[in-house]
Protein backbone atom coordinates (compact mmCIF):
# COMPACT_ATOMS: atom_id res chain seq x y z
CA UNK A 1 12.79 -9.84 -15.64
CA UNK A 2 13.83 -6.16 -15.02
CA UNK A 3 12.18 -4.48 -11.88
CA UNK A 4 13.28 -1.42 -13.80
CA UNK A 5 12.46 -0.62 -17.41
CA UNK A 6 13.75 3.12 -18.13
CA UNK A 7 9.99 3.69 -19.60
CA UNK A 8 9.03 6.13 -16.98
CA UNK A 9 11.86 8.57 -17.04
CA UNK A 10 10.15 10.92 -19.10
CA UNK A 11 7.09 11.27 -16.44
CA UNK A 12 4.63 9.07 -18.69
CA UNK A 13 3.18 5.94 -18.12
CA UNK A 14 1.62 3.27 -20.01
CA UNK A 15 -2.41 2.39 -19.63
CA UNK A 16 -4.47 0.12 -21.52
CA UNK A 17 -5.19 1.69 -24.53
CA UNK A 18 -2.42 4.49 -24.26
CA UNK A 19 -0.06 6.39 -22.41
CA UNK A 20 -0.21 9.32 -20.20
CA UNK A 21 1.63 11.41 -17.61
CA UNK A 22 2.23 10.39 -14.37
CA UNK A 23 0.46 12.76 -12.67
CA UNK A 24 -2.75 12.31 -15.08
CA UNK A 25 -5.79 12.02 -12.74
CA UNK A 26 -6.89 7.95 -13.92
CA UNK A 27 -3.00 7.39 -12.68
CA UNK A 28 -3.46 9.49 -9.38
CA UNK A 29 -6.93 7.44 -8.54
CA UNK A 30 -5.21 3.80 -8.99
CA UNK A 31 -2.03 5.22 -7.48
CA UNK A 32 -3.95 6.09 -4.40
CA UNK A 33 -5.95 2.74 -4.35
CA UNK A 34 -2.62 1.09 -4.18
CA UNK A 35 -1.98 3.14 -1.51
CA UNK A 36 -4.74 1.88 0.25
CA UNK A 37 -4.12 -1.74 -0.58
CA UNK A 38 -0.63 -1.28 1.07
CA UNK A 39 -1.90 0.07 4.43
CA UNK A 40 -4.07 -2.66 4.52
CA UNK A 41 -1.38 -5.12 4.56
CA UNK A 42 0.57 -3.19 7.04
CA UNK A 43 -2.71 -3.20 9.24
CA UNK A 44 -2.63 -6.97 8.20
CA UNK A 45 0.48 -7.97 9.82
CA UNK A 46 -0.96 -6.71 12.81
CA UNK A 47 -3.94 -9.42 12.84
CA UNK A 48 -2.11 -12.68 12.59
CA UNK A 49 -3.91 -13.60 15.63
CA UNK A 50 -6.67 -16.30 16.24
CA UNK A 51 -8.76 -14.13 17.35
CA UNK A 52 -8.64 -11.48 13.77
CA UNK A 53 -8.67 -14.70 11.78
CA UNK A 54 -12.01 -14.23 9.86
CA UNK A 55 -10.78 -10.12 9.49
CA UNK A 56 -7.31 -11.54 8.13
CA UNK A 57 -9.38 -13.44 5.76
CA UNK A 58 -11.72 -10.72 4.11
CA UNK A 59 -8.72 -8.33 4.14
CA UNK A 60 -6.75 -10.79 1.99
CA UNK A 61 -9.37 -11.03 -0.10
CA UNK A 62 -10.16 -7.04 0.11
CA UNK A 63 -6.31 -7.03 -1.27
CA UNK A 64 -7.26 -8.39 -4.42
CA UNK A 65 -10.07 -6.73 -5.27
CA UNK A 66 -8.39 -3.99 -4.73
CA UNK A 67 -5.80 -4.99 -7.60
CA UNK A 68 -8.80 -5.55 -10.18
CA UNK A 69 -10.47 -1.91 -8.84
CA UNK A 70 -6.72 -0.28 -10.34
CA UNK A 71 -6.65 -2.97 -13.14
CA UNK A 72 -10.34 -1.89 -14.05
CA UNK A 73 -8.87 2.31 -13.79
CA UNK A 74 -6.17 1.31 -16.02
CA UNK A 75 -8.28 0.61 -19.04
CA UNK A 76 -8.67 3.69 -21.25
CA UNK A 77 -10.97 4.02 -24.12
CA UNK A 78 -10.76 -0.01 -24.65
CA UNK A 79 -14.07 -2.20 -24.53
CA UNK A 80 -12.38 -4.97 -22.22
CA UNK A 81 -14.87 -6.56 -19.55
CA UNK A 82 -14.41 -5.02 -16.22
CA UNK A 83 -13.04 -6.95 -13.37
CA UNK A 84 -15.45 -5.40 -10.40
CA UNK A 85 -18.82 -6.04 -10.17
CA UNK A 86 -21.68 -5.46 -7.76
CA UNK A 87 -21.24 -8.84 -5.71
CA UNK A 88 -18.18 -7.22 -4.38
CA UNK A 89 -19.79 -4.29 -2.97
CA UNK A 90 -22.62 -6.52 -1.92
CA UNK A 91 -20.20 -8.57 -0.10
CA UNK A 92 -18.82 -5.52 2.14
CA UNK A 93 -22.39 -4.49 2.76
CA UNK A 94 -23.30 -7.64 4.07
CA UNK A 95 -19.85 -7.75 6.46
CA UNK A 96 -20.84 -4.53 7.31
CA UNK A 97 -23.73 -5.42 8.76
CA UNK A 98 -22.62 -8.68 10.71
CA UNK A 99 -19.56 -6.54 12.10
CA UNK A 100 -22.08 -3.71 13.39
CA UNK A 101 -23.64 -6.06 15.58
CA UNK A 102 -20.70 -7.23 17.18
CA UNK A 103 -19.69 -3.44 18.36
CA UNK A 104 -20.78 -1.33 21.03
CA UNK A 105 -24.33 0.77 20.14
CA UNK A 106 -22.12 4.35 18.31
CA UNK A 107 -23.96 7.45 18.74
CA UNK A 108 -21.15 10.13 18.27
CA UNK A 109 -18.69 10.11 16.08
CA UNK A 110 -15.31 8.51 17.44
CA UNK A 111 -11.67 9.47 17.56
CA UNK A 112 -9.53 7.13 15.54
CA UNK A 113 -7.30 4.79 17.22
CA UNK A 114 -7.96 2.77 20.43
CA UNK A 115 -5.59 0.21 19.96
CA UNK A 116 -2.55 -0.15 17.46
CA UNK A 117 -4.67 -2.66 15.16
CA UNK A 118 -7.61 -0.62 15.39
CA UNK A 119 -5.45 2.46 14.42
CA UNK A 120 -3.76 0.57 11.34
CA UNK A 121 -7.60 0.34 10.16
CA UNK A 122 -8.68 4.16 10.70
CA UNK A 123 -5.24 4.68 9.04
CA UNK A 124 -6.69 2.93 5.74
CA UNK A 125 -10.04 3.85 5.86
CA UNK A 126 -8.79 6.86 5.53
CA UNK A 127 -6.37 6.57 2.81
CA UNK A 128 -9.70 4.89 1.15
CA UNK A 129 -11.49 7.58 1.39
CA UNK A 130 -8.87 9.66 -0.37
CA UNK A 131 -8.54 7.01 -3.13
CA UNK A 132 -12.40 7.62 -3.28
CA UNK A 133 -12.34 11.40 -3.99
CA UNK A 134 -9.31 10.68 -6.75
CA UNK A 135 -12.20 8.21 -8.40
CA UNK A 136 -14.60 10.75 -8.15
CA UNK A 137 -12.20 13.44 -10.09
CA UNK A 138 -11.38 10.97 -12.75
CA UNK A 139 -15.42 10.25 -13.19
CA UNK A 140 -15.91 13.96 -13.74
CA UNK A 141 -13.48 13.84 -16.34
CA UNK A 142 -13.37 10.32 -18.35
CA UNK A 143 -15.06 7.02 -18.23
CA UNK A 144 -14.26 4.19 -16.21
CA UNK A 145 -15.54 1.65 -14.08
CA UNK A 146 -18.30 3.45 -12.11
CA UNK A 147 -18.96 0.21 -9.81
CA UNK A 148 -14.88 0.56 -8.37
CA UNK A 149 -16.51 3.81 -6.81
CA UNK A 150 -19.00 1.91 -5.07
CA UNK A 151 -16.68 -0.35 -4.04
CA UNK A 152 -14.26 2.53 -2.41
CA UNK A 153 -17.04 3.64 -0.64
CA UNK A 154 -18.59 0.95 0.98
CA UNK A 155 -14.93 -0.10 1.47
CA UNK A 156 -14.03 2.84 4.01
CA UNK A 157 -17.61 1.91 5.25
CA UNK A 158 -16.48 -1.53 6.32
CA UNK A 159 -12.45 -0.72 7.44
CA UNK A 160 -14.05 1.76 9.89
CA UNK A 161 -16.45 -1.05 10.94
CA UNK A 162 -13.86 -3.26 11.46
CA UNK A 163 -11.59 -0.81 13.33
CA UNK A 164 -14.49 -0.90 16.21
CA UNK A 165 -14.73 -4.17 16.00
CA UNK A 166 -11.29 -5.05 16.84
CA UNK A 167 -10.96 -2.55 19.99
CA UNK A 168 -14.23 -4.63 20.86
CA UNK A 169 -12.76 -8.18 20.83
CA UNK A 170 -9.14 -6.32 22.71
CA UNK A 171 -11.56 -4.42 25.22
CA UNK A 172 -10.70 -1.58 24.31
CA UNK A 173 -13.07 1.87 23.97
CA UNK A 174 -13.70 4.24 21.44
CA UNK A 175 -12.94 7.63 22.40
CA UNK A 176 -15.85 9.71 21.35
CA UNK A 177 -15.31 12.69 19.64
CA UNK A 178 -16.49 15.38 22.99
CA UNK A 179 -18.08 17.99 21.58
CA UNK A 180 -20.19 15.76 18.77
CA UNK A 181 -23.36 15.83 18.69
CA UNK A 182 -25.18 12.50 18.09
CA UNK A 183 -25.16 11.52 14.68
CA UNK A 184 -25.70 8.23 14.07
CA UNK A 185 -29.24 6.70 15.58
CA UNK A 186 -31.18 3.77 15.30
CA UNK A 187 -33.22 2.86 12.15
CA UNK A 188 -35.76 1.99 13.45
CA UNK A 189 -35.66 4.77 16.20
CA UNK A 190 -35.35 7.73 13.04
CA UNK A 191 -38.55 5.69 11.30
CA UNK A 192 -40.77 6.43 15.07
CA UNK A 193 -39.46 9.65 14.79
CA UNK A 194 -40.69 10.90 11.26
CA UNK A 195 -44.10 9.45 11.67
């Protein structure tokens, strides 16, 4: 097998169901998401430590899913069965909630960074998030997959979750952002509040 294949060299690409230029918006969203994916496993090599072990594990598996949310962008105009489905975003919710309780109480918003590991995560989150907006442009435009948006959102949702947790179990501190205001409160706390 050829790494290279000499198809590309006119700036189009081939899709499931067709082919389009490369800088077609479907090809810019799973472009990005592969972006993602790959600061992930740069953040990855930085948790090979007891300690990150369950973290390693989800990310691993965050890696794939990943692959099937790009697969499932790839498909145009064909009737194939999608690869992601709502137990994968129910999955990060429910990691996001463990992970909150293992933080410190966050009020403002935070700086990102705090240690290198912690950085590595805030560094994908945010590429996420920018793999999130390319989904949303595509949306507007064509159908796909509507549950890989879900899944891109509740993804930056749980790398930023993460990211706290890890300067948690290293002792380190979030920086707070010093002029925020607070931002995020208790549940239960807005719910006293209102009534």
């Amino acid at each position: 097998m050829k790494l290279y294949t000499k198809t590309g060299d006119k700036g189009q690409t081939s899709l499931v169901g067709g082919r389009v230029d490369k800088n077609d918006v479907r090809v810019e969203a799973y472009g990005t998401i592969d972006e993602a994916n790959s600061v992930i496993g740069w953040a990855m090599t930085l948790l090979q430590n007891e300690k990150f072990r369950d973290i390693y594990e989800e990310l691993q598996r965050i890696q794939h899913e990943l692959f099937d949310c790009g697969g499932d962008l790839a498909i145009v105009g064909e009737k194939m069965p999608y690869k992601v489905k709502a137990d994968m975003v129910t999955f990060l919710e429910e990691r996001i909630d463990a992970y909150i309780q293992q933080a410190p109480p966050l009020e403002r918003f935070i700086l990102p960074g705090g240690s290198p590991q912690a950085a590595a995560l805030h560094m994908a989150r945010t590429v996420t998030r920018r793999a999130e907006r390319c989904v949303v442009a595509l949306m507007k435009q064509q159908q796909t997959n509507e549950v890989v948006l879900q899944y891109m959102n509740r993804l930056s949702d749980y790398l930023f979750a993460i990211a706290r947790v890890v300067n948690a179990r290293l002792h380190v501190k979030d920086v707070e952002y010093e002029r925020s205001a607070i931002v995020f409160r208790d549940k239960n706390e807005k719910k006293g509040e209102s009534e």
